[in-house]
Protein backbone atom coordinates (compact mmCIF):
# COMPACT_ATOMS: atom_id res chain seq x y z
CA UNK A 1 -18.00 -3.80 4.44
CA UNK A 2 -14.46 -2.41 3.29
CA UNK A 3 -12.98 -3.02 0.22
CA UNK A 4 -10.39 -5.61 1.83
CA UNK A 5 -12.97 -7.49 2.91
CA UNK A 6 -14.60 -7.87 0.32
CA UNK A 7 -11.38 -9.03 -1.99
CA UNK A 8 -11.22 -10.99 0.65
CA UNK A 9 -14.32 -12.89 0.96
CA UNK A 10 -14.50 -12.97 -3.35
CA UNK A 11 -10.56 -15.29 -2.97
CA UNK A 12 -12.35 -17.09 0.13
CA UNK A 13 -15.01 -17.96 -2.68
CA UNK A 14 -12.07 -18.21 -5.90
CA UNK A 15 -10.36 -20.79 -3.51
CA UNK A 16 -13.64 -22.84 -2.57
CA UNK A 17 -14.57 -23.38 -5.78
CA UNK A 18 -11.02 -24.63 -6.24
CA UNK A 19 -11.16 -27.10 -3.78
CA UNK A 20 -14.46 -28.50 -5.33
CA UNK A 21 -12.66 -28.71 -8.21
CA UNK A 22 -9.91 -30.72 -6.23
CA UNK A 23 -12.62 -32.60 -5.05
CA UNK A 24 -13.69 -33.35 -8.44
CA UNK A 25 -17.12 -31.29 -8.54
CA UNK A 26 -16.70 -30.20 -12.22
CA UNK A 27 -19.66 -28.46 -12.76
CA UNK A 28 -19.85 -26.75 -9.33
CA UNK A 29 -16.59 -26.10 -8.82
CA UNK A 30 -16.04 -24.75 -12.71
CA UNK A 31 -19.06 -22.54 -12.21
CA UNK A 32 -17.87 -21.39 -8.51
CA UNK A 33 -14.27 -20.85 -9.71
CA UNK A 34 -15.48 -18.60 -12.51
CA UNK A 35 -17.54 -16.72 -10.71
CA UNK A 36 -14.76 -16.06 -8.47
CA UNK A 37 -12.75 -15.36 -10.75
CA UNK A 38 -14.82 -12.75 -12.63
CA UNK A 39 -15.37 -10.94 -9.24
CA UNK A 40 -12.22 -10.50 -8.16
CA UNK A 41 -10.87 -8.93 -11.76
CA UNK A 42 -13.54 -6.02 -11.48
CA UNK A 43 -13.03 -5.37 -7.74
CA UNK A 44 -9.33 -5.31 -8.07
CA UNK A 45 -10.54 -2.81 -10.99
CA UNK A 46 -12.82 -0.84 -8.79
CA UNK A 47 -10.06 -1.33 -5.77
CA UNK A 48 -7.14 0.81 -7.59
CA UNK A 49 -9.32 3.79 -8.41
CA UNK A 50 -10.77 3.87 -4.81
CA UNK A 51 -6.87 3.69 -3.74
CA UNK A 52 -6.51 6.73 -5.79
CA UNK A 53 -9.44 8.75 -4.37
CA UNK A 54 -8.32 7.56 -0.78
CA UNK A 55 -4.93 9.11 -1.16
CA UNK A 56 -6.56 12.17 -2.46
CA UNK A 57 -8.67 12.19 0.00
CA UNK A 58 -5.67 12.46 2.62
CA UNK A 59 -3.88 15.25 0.39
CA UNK A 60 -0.74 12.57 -0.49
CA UNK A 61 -0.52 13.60 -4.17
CA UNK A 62 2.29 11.32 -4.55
CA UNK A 63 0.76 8.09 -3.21
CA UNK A 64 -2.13 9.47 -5.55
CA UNK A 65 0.00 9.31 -8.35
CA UNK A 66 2.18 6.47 -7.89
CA UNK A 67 -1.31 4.81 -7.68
CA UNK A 68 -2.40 6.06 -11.23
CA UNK A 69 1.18 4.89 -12.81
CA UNK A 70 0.65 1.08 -11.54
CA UNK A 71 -2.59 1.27 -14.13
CA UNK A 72 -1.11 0.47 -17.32
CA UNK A 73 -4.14 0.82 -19.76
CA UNK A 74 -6.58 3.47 -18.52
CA UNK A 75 -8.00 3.58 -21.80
CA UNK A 76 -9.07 -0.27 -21.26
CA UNK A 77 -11.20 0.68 -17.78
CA UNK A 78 -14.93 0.94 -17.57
CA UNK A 79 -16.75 4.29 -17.90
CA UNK A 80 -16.97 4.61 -14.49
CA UNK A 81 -13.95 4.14 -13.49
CA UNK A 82 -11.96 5.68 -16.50
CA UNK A 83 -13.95 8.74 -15.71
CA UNK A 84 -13.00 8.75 -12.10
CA UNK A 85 -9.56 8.24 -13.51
CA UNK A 86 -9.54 11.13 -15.51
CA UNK A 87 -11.22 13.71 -13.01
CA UNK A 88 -8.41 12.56 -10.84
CA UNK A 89 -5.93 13.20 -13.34
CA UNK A 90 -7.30 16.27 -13.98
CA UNK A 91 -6.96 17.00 -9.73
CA UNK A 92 -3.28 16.12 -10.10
CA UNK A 93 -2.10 17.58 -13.05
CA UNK A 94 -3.81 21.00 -11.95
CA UNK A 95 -2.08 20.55 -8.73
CA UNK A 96 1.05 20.12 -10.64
CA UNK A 97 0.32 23.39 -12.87
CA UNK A 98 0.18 20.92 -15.89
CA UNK A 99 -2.52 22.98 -16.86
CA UNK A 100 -2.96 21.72 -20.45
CA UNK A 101 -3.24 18.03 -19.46
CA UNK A 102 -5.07 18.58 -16.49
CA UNK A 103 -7.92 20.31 -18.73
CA UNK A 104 -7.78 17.55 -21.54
CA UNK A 105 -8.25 15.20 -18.57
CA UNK A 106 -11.41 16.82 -16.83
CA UNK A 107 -12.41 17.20 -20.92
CA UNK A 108 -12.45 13.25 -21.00
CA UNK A 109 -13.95 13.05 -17.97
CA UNK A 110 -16.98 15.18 -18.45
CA UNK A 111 -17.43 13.53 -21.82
CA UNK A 112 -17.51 9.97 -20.44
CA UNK A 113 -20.08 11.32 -17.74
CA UNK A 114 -20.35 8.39 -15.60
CA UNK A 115 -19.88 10.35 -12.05
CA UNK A 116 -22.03 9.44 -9.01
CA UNK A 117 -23.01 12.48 -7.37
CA UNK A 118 -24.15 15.66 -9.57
CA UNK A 119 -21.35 17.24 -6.98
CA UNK A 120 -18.75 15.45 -8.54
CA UNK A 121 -19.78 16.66 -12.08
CA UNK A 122 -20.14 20.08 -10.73
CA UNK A 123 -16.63 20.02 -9.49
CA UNK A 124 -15.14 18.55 -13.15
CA UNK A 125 -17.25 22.15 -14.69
CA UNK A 126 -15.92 24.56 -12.08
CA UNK A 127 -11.78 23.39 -12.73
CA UNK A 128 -12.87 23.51 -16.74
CA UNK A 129 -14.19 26.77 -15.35
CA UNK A 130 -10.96 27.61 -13.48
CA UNK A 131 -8.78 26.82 -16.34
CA UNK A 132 -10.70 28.44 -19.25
CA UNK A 133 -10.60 31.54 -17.28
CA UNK A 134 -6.62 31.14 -17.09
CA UNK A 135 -6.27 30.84 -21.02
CA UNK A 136 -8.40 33.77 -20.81
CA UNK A 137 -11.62 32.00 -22.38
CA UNK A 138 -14.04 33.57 -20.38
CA UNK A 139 -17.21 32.61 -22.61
CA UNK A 140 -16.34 29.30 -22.24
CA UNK A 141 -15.58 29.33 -18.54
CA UNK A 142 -19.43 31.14 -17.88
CA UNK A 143 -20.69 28.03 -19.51
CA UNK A 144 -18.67 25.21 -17.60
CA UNK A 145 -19.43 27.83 -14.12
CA UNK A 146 -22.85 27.92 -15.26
CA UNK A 147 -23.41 24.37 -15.89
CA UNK A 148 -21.44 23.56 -11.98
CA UNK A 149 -24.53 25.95 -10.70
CA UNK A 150 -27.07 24.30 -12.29
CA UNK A 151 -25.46 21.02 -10.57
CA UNK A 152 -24.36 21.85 -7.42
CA UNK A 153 -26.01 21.01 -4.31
CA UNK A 154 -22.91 21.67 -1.95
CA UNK A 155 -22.76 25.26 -0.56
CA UNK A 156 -19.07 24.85 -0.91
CA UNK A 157 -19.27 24.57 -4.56
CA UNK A 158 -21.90 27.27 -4.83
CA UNK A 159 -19.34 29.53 -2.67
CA UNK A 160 -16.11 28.77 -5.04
CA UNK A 161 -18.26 29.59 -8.01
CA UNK A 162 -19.02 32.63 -6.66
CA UNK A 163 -15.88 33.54 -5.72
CA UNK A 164 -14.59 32.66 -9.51
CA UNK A 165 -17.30 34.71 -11.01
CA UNK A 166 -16.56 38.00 -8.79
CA UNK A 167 -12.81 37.35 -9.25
CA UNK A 168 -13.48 37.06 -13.19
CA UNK A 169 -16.21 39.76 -13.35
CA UNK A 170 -18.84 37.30 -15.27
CA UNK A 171 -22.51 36.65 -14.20
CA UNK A 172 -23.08 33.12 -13.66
């Protein structure tokens, strides 16, 4: 199922238990209502960083962004998704050449750690990897290139970390 549908079907439920409240069902209808009520908060949650990830997906950096400014608190999100937040901060900002903020943002990320795929996490160490070796930190980048290695299952990643090693003479 997609996310609309899902938002969907969680008001569908919201709005029955409602009714049974209209219909004077206290406790059902309370309980129902609730419920409802609790699920729709953390998919609309869930629902703004998957907007995010969609638009990044498609290469629109600005949708991407104007996405990121409608949430107001990051810092109040859930690990997962305030890591997710942050890695796609980090995607942005690098795109941007805001190269301090975008490596204080995969920073947070990798310290939250909540990423679903070991690719993902691979992908926060090899732009730590990228952007220590632009500050000219190369014992540091080895480390975040080495860790992306260890991590990587993708032969894409495997290739780019290659590539950054050779390009930065370092063994990884």
């Amino acid at each position: 199922m997609g996310p609309k549908i899902i938002g969907i079907v969680i008001a569908v439920l919201t709005g029955g238990g409602l009714v049974m409240l209209g219909l004077q069902w206290w406790i059902a209808g309370g309980v129902v209502t609730a419920l409802g009520l609790v699920l729709l908060f953390f998919w609309w949650r869930l629902y703004q960083i998957l907007r995010i990830s969609e638009a990044l997906s498609k290469e629109d950096f600005q949708k991407a962004k104007g996405q990121m400014a409608k949430i107001k608190n990051p810092e109040k999100l859930n690990d997962y998704s305030r890591t997710y937040y942050n890695f796609f901060k980090g995607v942005i900002d690098a795109r941007e050449n805001r190269f301090k903020e975008a490596e204080q943002a995969f920073k947070i990320a990798l310290e939250i750690n909540r990423f679903r795929a070991p690719d993902e996490k691979a992908t926060s160490h090899l732009m730590m990897g990228q952007l220590l070796l632009r500050k000219r930190n190369r014992v540091g980048a080895t480390r975040h290139l080495q860790e992306a290695k260890s991590l990587a299952s993708n032969p894409q990643i495997h290739e780019q970390i290659k590539a950054l090693a050779k390009q930065a003479r370092i063994r990884v």
